[in-house]
N, C-alpha and C. Protein backbone atom coordinates (compact mmCIF):
# COMPACT_ATOMS: atom_id res chain seq x y z
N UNK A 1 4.83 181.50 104.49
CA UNK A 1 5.97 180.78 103.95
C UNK A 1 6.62 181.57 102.82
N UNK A 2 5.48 182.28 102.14
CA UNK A 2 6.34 182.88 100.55
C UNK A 2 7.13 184.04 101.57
N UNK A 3 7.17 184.83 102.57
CA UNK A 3 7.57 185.81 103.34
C UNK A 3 9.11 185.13 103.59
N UNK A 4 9.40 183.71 104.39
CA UNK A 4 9.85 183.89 104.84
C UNK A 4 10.86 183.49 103.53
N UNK A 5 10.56 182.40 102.44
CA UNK A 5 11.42 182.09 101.10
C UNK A 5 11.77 183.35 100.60
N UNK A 6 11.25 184.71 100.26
CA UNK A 6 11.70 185.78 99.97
C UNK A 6 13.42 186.62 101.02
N UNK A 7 12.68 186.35 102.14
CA UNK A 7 14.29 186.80 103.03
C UNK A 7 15.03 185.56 102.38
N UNK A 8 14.77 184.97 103.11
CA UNK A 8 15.97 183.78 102.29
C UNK A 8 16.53 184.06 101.23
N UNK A 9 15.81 184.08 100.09
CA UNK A 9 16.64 184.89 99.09
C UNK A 9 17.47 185.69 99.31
N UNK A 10 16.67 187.07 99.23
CA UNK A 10 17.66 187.63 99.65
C UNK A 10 18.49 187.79 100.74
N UNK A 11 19.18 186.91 101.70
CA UNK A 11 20.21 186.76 102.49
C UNK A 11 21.34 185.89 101.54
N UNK A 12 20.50 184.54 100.73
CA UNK A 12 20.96 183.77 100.09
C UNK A 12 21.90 184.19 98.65
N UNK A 13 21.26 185.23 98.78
CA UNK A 13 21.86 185.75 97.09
C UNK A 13 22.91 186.90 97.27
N UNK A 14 22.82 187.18 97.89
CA UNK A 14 24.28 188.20 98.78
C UNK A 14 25.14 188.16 97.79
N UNK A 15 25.36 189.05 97.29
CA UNK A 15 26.99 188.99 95.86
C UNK A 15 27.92 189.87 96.46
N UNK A 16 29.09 189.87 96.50
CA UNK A 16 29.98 190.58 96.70
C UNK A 16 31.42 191.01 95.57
N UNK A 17 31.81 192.08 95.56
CA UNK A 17 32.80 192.40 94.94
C UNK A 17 34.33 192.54 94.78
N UNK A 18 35.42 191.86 94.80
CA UNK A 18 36.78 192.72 95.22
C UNK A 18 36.81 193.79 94.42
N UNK A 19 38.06 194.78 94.59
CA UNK A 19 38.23 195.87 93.85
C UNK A 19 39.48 196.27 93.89
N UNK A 20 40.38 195.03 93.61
CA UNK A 20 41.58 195.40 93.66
C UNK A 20 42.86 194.64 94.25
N UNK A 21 43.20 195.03 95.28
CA UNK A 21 43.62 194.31 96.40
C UNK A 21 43.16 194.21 97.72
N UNK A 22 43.27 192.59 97.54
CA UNK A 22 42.10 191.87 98.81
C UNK A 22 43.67 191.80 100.16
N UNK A 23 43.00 192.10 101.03
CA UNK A 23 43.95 191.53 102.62
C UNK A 23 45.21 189.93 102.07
N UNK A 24 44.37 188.97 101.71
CA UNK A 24 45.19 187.94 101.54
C UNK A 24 45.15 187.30 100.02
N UNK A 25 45.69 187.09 99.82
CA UNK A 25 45.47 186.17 98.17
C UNK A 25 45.81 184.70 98.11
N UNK A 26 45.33 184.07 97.21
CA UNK A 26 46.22 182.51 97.13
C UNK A 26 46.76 182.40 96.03
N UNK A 27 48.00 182.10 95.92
CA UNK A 27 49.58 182.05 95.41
C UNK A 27 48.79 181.11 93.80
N UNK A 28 48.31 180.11 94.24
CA UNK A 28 47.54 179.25 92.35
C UNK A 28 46.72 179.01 92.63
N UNK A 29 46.45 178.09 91.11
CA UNK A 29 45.31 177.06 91.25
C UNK A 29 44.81 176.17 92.04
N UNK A 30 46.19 175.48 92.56
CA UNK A 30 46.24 174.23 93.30
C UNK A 30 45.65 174.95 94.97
N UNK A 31 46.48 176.08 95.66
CA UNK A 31 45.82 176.34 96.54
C UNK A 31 44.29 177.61 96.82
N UNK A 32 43.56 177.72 95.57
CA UNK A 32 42.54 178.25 95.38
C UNK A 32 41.69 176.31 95.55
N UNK A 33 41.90 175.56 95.34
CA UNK A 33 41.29 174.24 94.75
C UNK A 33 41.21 173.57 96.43
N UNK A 34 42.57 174.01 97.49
CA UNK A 34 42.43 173.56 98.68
C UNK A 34 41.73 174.70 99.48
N UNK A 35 41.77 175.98 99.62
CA UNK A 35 41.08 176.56 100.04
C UNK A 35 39.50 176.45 99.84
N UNK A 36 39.26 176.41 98.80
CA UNK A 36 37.72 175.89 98.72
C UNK A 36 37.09 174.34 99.09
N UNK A 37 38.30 173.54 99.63
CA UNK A 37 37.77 172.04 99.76
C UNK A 37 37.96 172.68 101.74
N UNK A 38 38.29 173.72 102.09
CA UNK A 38 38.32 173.97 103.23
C UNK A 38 37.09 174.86 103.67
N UNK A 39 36.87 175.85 102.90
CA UNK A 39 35.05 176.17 102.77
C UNK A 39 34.41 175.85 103.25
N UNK A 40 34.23 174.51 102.17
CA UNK A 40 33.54 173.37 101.91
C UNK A 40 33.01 172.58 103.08
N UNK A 41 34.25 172.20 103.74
CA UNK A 41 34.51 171.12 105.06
C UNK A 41 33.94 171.74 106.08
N UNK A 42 34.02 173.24 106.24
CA UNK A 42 33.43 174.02 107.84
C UNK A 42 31.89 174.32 107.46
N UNK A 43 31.61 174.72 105.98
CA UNK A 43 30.35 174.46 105.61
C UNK A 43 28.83 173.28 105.88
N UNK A 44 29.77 172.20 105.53
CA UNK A 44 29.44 171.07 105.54
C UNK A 44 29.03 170.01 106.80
N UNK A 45 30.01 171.05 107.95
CA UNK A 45 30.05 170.69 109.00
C UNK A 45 28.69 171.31 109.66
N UNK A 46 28.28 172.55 109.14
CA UNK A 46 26.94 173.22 109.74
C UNK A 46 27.06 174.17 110.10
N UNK A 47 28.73 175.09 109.71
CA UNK A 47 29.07 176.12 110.35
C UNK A 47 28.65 177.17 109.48
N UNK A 48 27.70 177.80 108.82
CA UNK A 48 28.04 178.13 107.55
C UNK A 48 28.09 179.85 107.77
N UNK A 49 28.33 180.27 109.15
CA UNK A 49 28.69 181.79 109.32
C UNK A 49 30.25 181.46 109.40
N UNK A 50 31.10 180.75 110.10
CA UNK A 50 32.25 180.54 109.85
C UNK A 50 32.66 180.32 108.65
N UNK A 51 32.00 179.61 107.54
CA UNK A 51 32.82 179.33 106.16
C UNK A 51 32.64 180.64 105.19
N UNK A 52 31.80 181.68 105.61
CA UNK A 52 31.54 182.67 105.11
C UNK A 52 32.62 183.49 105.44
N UNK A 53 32.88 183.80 107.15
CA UNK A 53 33.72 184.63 107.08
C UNK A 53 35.35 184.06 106.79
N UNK A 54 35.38 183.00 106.38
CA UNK A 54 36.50 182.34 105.83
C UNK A 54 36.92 183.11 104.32
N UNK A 55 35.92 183.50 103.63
CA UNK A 55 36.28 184.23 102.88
C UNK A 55 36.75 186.06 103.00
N UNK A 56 36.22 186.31 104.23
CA UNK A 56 36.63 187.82 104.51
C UNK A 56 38.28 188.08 103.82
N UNK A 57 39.14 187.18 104.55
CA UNK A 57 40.50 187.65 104.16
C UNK A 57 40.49 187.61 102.53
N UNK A 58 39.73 187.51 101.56
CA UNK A 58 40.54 186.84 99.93
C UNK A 58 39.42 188.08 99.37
N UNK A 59 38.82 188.91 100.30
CA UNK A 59 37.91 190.31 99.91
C UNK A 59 38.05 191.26 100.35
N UNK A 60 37.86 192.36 99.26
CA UNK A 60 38.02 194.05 99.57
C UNK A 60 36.84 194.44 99.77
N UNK A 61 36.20 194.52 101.03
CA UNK A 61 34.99 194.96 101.07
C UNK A 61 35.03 195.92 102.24
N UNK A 62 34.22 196.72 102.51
CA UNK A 62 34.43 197.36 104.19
C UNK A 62 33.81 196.51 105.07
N UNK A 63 34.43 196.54 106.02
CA UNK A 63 33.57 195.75 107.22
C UNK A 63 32.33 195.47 107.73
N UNK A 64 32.32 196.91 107.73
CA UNK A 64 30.85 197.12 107.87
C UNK A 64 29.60 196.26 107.38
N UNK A 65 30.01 196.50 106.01
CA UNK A 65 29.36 195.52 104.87
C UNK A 65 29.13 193.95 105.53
N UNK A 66 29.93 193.62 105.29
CA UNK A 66 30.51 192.11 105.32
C UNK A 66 29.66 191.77 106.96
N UNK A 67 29.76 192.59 107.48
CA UNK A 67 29.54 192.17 109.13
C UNK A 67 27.62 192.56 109.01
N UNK A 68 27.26 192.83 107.95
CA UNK A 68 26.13 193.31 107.99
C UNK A 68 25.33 191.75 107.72
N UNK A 69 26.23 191.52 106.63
CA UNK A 69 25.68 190.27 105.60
C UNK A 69 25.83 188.87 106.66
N UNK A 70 26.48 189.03 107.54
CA UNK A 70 27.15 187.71 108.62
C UNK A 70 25.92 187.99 109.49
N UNK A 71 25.69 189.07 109.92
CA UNK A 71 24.26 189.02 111.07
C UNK A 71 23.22 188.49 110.37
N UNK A 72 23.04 189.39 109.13
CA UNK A 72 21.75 188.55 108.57
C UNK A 72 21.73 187.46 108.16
N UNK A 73 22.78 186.74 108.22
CA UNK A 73 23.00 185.12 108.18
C UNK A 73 22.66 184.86 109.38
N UNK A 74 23.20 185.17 110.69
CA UNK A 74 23.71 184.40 111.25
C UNK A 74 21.58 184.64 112.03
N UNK A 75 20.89 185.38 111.74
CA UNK A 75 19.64 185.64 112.63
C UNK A 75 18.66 184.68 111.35
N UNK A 76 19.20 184.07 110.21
CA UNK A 76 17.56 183.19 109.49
C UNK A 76 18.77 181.81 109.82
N UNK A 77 19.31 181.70 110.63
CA UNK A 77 19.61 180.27 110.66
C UNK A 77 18.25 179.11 111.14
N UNK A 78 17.85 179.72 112.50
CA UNK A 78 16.73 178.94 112.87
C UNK A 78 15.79 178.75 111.94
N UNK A 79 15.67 179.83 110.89
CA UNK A 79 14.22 179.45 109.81
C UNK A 79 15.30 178.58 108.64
N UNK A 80 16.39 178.61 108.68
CA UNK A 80 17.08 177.71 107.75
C UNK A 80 16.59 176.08 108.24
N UNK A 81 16.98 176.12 109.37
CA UNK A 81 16.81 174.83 109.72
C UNK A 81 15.81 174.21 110.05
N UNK A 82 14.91 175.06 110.50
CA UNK A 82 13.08 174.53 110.29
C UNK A 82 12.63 174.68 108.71
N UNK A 83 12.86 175.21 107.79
CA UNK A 83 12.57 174.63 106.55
C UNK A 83 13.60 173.57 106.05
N UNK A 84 14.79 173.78 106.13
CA UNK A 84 16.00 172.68 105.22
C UNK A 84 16.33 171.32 106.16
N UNK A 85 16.34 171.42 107.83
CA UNK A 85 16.76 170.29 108.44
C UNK A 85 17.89 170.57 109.01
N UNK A 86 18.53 169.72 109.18
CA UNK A 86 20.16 169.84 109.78
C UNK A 86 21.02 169.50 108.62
N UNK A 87 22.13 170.07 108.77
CA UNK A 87 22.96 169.98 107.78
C UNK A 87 23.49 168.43 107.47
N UNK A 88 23.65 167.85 106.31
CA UNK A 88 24.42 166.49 106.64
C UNK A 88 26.08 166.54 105.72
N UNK A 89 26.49 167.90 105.16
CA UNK A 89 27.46 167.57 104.52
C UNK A 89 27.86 168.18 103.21
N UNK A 90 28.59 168.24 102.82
CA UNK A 90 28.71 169.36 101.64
C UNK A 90 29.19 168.80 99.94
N UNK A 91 29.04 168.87 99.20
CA UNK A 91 29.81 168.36 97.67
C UNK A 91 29.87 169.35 96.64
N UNK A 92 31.48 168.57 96.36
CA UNK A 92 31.71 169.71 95.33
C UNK A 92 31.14 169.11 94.07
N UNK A 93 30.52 170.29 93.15
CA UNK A 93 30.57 169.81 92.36
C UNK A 93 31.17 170.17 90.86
N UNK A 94 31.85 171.17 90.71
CA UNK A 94 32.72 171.66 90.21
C UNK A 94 33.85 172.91 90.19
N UNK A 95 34.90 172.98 89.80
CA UNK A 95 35.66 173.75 90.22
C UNK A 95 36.53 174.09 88.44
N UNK A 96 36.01 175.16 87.65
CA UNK A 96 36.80 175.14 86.35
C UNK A 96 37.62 176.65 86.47
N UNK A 97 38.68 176.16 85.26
CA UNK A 97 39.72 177.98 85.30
C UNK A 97 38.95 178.26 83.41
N UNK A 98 38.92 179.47 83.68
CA UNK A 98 38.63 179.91 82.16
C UNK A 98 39.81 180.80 81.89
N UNK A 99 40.43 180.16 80.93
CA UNK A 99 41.41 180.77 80.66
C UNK A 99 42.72 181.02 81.81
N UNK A 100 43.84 182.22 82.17
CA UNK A 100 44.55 182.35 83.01
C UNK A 100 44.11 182.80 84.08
N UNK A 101 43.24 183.63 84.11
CA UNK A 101 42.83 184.56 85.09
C UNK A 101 41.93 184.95 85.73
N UNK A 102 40.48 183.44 85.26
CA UNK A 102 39.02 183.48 85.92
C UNK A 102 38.99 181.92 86.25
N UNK A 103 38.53 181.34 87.61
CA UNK A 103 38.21 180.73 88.04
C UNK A 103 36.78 180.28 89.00
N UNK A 104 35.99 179.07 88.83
CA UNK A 104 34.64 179.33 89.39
C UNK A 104 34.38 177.98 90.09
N UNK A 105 33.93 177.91 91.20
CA UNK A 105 33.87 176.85 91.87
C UNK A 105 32.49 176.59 92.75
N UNK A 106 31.72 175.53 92.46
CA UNK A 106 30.61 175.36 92.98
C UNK A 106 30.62 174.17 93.85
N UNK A 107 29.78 174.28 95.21
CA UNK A 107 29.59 173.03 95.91
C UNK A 107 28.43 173.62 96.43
N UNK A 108 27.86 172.38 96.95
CA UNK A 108 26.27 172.58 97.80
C UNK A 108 26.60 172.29 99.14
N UNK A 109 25.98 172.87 99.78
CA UNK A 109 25.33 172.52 101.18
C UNK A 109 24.58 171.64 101.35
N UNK A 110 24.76 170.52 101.75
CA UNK A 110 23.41 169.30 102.13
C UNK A 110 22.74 169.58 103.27
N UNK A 111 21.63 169.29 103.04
CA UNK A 111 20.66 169.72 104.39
C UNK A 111 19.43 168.39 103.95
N UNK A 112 19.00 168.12 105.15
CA UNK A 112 18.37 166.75 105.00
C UNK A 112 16.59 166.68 103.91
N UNK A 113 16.65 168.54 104.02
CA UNK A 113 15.32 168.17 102.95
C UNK A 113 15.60 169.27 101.48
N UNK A 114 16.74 169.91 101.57
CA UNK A 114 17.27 171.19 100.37
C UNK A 114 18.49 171.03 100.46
N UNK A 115 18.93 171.85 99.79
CA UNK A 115 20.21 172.10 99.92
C UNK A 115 20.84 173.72 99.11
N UNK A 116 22.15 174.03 99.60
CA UNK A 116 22.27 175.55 99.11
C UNK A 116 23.31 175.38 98.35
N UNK A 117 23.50 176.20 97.10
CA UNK A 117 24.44 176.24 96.05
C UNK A 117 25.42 177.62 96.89
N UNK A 118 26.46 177.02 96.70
CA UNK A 118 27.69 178.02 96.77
C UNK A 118 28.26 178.26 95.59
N UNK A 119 28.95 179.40 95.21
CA UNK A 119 29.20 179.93 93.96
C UNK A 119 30.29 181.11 94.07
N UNK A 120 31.76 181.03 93.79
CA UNK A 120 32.70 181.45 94.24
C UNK A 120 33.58 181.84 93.02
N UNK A 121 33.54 182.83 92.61
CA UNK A 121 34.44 183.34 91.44
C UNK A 121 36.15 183.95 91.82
N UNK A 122 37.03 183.60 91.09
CA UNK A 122 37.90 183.71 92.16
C UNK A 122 38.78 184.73 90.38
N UNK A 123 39.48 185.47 91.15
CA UNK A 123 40.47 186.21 89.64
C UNK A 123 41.57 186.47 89.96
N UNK A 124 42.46 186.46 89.23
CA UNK A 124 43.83 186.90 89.46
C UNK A 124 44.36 187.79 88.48
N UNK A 125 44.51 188.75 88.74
CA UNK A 125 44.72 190.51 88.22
C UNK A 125 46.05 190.17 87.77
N UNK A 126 46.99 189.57 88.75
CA UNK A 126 48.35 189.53 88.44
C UNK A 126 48.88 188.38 88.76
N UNK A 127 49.79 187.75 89.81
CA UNK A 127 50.66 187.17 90.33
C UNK A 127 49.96 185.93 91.33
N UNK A 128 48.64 186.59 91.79
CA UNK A 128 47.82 185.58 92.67
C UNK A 128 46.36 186.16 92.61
N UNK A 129 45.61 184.85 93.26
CA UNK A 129 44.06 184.80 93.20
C UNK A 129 43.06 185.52 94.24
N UNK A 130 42.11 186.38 94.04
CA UNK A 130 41.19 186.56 94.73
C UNK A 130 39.90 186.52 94.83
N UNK A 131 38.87 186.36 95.50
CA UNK A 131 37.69 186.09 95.64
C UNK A 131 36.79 187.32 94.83
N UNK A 132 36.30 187.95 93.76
CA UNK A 132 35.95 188.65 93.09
C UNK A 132 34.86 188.45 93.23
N UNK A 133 33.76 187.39 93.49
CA UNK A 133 32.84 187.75 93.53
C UNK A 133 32.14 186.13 94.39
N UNK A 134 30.80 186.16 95.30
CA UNK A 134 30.34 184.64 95.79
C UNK A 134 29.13 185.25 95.79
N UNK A 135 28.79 184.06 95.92
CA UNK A 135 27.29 184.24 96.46
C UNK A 135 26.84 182.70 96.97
N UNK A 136 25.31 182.54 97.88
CA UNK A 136 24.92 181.52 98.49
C UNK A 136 23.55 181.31 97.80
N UNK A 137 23.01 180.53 97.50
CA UNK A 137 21.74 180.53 96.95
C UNK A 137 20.59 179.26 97.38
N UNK A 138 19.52 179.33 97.75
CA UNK A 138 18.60 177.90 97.46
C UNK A 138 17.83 177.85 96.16
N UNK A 139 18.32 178.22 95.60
CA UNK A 139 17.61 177.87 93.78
C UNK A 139 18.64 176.73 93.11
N UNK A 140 18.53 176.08 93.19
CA UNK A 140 19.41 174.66 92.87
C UNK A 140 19.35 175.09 91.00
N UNK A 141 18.42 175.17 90.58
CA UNK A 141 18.56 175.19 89.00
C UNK A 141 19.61 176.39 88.90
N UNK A 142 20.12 176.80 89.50
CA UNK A 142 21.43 177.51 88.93
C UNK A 142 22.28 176.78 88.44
N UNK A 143 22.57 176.13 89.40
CA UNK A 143 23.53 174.82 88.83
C UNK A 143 23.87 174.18 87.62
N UNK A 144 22.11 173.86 86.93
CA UNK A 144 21.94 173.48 85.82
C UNK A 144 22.04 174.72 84.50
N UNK A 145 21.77 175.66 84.95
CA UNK A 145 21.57 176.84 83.63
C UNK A 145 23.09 177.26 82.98
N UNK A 146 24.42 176.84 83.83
CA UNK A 146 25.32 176.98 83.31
C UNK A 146 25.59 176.90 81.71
């Protein structure tokens, strides 16, 4: 079990970077606030390789990368769901701007015996917002250490 909580981690803790200019951006606040309640919703639903690559467009990453991090999602799903259950649903539980130009938005994954923290930093360099940095986690006390 500690074997397989260790991959988990690390699949779970996956951080990523922009570096500049991302493929797509979102124009404000208001649609950084609906894009993530859209995440959220395909997340929540049980899709959670789809809500991942939902973020591809709002990141500068190479493909490669990104398509690396989606397999190794998409191959511990079965041990996701024999330890966590089936998914039942997702909540946000916060979404703050610091200042003009940093924004951070958290919701969980419900799963009938855990659940996974999402964690989505979003920045805007100039004119509009991009995904600068996420990650997925099952350490719930993140949440709290804020």
């Amino acid at each position: 079990m500690k074997q397989v909580l260790i991959v988990l981690l690390m699949v779970f803790s996956t951080s990523t970077f922009a570096d500049g200019l991302a493929t797509k951006r979102l124009a404000n606040k208001k649609a950084v606030k609906q894009f993530v309640s859209q995440v959220m919703d395909v997340a929540g639903s049980g899709q959670t390789v789809k809500a991942l690559q939902m973020l591809k467009p709002h990141l500068r990453i190479p493909d490669s990368e990104f398509n690396m991090s989606l397999k190794m999602q998409e191959s511990q799903q079965s041990i996701i769901k024999e330890r966590f259950g089936n998914v039942l649903g997702s909540e946000l539980i916060t979404i703050e701007a610091v200042g003009d130009s940093l924004m951070h938005a958290i919701f969980i994954q419900k799963y009938e015996r855990h659940l996974m923290t999402w964690n989505l930093f979003f920045y805007k360099p100039k004119n509009s917002w991009i995904i600068n940095n996420y990650n997925t986690s099952d350490k719930v006390q993140t949440i709290f250490e804020r």
